[in-house]
C-alpha atoms as a PDB file:
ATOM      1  CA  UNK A   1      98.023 100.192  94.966  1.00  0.00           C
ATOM      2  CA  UNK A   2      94.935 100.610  92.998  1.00  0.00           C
ATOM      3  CA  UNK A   3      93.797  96.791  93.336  1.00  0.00           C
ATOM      4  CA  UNK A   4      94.221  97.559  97.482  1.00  0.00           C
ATOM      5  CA  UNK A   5      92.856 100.715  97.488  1.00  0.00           C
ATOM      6  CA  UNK A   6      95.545 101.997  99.276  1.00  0.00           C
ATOM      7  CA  UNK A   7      95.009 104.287 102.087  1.00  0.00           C
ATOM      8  CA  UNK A   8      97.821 106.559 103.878  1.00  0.00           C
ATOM      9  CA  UNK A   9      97.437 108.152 107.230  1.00  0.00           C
ATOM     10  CA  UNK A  10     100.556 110.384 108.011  1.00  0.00           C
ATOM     11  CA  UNK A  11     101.348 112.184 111.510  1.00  0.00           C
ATOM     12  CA  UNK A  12     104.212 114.721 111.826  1.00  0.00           C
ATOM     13  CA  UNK A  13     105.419 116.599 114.435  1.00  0.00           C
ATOM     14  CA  UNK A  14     108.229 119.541 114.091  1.00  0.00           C
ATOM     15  CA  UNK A  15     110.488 121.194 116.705  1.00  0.00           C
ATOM     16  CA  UNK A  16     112.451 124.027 116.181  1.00  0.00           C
ATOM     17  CA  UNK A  17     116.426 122.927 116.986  1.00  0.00           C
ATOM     18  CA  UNK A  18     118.144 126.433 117.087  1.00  0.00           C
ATOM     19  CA  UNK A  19     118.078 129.053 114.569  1.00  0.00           C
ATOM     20  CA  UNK A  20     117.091 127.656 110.874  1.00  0.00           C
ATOM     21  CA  UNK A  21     117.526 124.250 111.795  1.00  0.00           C
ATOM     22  CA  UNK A  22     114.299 121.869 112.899  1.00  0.00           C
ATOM     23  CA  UNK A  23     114.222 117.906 113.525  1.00  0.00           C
ATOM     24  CA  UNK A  24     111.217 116.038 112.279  1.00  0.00           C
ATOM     25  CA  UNK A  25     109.642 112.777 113.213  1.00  0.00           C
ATOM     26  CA  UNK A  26     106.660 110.915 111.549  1.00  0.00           C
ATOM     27  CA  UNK A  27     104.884 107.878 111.118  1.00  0.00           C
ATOM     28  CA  UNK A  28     102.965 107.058 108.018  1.00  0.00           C
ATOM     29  CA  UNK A  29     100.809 103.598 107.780  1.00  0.00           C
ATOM     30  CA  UNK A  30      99.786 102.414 104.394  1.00  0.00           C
ATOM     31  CA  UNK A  31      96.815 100.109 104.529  1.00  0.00           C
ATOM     32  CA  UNK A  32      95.436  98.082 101.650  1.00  0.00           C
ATOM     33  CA  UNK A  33      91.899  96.738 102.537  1.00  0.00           C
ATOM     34  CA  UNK A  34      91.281  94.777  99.327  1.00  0.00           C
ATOM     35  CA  UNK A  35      94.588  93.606  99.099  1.00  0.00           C
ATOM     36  CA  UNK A  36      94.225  90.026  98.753  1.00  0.00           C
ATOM     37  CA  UNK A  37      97.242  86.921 100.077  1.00  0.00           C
ATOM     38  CA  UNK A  38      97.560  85.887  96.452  1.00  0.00           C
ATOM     39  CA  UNK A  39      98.488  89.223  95.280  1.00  0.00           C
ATOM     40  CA  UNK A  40     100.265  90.806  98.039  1.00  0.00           C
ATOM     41  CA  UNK A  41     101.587  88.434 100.450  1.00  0.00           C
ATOM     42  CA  UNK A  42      99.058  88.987 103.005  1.00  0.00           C
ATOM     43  CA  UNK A  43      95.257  89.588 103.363  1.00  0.00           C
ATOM     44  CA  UNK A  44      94.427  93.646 104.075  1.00  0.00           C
ATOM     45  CA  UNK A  45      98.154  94.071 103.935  1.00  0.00           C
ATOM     46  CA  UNK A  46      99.482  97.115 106.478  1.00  0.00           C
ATOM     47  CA  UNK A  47     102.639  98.769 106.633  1.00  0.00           C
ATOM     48  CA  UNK A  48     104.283 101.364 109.642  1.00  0.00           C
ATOM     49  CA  UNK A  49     107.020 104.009 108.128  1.00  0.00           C
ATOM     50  CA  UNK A  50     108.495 106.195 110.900  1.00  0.00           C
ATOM     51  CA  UNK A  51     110.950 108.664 110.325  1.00  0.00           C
ATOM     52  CA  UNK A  52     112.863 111.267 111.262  1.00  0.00           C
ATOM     53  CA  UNK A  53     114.602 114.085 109.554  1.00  0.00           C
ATOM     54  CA  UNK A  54     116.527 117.510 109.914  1.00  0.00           C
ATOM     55  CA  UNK A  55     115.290 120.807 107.809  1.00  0.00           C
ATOM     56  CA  UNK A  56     117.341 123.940 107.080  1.00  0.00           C
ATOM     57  CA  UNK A  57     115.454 126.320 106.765  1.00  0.00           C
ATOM     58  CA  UNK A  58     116.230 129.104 104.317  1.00  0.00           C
ATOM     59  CA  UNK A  59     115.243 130.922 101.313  1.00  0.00           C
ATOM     60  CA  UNK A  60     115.597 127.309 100.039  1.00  0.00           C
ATOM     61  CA  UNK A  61     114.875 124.787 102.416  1.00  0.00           C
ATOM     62  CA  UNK A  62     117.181 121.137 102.125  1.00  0.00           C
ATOM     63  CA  UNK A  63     116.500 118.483 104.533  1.00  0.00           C
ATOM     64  CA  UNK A  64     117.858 114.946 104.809  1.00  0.00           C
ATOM     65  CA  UNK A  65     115.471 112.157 106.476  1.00  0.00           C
ATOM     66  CA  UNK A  66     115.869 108.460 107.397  1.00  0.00           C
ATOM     67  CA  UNK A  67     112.636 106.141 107.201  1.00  0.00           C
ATOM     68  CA  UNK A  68     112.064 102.438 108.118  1.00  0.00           C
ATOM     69  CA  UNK A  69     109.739 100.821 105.881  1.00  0.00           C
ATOM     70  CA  UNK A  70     108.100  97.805 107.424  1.00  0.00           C
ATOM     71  CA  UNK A  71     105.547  95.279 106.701  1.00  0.00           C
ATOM     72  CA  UNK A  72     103.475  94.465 109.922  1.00  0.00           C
ATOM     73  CA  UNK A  73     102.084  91.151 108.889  1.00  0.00           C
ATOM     74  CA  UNK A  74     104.957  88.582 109.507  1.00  0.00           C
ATOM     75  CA  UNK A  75     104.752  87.930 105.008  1.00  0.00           C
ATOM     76  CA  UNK A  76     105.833  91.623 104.042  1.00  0.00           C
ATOM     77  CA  UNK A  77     108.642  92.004 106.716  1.00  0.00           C
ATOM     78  CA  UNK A  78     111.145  90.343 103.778  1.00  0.00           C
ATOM     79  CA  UNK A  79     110.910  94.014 101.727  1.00  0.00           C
ATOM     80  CA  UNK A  80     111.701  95.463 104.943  1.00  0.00           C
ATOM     81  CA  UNK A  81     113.943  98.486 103.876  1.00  0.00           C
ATOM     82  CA  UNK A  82     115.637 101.472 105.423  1.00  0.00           C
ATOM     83  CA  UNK A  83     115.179 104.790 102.619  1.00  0.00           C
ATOM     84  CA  UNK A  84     117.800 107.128 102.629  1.00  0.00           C
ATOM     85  CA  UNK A  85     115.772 110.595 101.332  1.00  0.00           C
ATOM     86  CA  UNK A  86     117.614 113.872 100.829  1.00  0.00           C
ATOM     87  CA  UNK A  87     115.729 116.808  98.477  1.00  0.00           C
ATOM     88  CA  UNK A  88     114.584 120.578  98.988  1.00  0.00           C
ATOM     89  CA  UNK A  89     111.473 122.572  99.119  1.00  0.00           C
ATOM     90  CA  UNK A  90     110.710 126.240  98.249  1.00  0.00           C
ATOM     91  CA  UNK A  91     107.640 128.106  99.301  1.00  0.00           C
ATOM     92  CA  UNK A  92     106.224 131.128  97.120  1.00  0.00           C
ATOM     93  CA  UNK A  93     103.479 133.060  98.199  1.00  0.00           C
ATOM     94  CA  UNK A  94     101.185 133.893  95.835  1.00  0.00           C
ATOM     95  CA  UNK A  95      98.822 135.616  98.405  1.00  0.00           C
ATOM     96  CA  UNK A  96      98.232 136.703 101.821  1.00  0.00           C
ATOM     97  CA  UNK A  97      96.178 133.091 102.679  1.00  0.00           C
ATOM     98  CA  UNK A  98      97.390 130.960  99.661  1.00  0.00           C
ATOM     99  CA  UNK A  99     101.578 129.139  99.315  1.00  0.00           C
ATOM    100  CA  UNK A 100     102.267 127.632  96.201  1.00  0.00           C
ATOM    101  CA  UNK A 101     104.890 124.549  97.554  1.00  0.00           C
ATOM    102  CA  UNK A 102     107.753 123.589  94.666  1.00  0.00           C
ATOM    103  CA  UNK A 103     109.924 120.357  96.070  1.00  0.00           C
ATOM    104  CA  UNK A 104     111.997 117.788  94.927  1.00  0.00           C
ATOM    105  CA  UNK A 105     113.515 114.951  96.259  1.00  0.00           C
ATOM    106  CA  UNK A 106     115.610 111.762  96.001  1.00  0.00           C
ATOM    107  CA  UNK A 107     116.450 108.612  97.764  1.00  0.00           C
ATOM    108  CA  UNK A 108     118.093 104.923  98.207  1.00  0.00           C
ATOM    109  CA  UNK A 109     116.329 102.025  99.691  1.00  0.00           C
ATOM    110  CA  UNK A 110     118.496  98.730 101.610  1.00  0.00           C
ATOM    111  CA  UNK A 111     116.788  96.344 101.597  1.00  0.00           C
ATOM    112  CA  UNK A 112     117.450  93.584 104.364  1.00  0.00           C
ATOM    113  CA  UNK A 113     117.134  91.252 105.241  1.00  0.00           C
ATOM    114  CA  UNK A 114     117.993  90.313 101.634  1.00  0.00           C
ATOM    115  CA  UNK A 115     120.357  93.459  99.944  1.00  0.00           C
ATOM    116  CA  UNK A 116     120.961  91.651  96.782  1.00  0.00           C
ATOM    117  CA  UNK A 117     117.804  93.517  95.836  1.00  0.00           C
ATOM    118  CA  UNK A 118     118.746  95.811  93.156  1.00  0.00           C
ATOM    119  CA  UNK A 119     115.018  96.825  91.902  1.00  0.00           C
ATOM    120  CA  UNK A 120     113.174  99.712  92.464  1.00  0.00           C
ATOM    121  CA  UNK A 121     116.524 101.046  95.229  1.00  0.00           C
ATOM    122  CA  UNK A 122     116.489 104.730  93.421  1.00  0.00           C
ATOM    123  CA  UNK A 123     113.814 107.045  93.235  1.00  0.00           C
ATOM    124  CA  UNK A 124     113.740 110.541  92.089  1.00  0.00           C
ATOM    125  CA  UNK A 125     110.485 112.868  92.520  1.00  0.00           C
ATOM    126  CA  UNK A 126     109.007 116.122  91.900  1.00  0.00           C
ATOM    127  CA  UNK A 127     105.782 117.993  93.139  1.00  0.00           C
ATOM    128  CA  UNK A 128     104.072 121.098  93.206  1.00  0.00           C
ATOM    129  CA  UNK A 129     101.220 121.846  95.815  1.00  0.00           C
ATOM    130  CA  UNK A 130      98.882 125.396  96.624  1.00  0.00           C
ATOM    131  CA  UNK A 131      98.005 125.486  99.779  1.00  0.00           C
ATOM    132  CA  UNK A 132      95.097 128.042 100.708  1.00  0.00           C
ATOM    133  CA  UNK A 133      94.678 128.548 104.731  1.00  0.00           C
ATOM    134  CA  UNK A 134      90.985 128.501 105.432  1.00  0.00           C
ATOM    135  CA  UNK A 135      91.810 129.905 108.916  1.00  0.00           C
ATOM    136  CA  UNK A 136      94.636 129.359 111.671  1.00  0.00           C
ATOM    137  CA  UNK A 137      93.924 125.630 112.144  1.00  0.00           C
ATOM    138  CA  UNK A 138      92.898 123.928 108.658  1.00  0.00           C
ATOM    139  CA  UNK A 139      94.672 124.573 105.424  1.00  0.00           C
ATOM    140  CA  UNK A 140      93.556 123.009 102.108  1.00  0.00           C
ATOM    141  CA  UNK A 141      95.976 121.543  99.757  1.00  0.00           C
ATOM    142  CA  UNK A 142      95.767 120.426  96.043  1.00  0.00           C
ATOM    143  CA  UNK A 143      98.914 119.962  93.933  1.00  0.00           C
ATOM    144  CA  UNK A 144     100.444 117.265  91.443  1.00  0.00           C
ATOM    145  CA  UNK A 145     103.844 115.462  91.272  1.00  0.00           C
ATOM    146  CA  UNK A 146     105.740 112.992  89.535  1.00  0.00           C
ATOM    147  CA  UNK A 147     108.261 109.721  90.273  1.00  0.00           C
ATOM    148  CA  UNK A 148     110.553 108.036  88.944  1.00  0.00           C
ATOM    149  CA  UNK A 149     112.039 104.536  89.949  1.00  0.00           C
ATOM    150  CA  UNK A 150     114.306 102.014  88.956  1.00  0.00           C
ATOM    151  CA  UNK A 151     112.264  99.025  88.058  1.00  0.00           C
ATOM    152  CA  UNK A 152     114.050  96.227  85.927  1.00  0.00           C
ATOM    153  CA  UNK A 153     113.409  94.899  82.892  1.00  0.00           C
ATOM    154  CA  UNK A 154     111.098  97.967  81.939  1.00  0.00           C
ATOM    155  CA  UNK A 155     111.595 101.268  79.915  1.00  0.00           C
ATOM    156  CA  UNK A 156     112.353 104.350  81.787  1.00  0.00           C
ATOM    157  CA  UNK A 157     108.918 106.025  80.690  1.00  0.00           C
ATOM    158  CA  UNK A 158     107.348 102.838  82.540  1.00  0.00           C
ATOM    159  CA  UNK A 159     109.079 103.502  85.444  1.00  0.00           C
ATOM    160  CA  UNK A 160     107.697 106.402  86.075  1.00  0.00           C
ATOM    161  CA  UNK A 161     104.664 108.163  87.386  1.00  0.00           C
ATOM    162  CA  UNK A 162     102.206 111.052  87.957  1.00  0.00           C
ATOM    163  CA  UNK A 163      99.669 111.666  90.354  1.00  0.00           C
ATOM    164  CA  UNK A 164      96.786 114.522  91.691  1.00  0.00           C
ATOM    165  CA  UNK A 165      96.686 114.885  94.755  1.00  0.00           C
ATOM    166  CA  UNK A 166      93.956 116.833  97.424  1.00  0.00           C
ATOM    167  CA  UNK A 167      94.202 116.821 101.660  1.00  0.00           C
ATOM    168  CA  UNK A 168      92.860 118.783 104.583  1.00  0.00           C
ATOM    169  CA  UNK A 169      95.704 120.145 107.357  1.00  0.00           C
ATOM    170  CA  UNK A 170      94.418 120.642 110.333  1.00  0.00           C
ATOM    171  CA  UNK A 171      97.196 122.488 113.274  1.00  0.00           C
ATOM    172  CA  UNK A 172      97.120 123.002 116.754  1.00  0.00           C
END
């Protein structure tokens, strides 16, 4: 990621179902501008996630989502994969304007068109995030988390991760 400079732009949208229960549906794209053919595959390699999910939503909030994780240039579609995700989310609020977010997740990757691969298929991760709400339309975030995935040939404490993390919402 670092020698792309990997850059994520994520759109959601959420729709009440009935009651507790909501559907989700996003689409991420993960650019890499420096990424160069040697390392990667491709030059300024791009990829398109969309998703969709269903949230319960309750005191503590479980959802299960489905994602497709595709390369757009014709050398990444081989680590195509479909993620399985299923975790939970709690919200406390410390304040009248400010949420601190507690979440935690976990999820499978098939891989096609090749699913003899049996690397980095499980992932767990954890994350904590305050969110302060400037006003009605933008809320600030800043939180940190932590992954874990199964990479061969390396110990566990390798295969794992941490991460700060800072955004801007903006509703309407």
């Amino acid at each position: 990621a670092a020698a792309g400079l990997e850059q994520d732009f994520y759109v959601e949208v959420e729709k009440t179902l009935t009651g507790d229960f909501s559907w989700t549906a996003s689409l991420t794209a993960y650019g890499f501008p420096a990424s160069k053919k040697a390392e990667s595959g491709a030059d300024r390699s791009l990829y398109a996630e969309p998703s969709v999910g269903i949230t319960w939503g309750k005191m503590f909030n479980p959802f299960v989502k489905i994602h497709w994780f595709h390369g757009v240039q014709s050398a990444l579609s081989d680590f195509d994969y479909v993620y399985f995700n299923v975790g939970g989310s709690r919200d406390v609020k410390l304040s009248e304007k400010m949420t601190l977010k507690l979440a935690g997740e976990g999820g499978m990757k098939w891989f096609f068109p090749d699913d003899t691969i049996k690397d980095n298929v499980w992932d767990l991760q954890l994350g904590a995030v305050v969110e302060y709400a400037a006003s009605d339309e933008i809320t600030l975030k800043g939180g940190l988390g932590t992954a874990w995935s199964n990479f061969a040939g390396v110990k566990p404490v390798d295969e794992a991760t941490a991460w700060l993390a800072g955004g801007i919402c903006i509703s309407w």
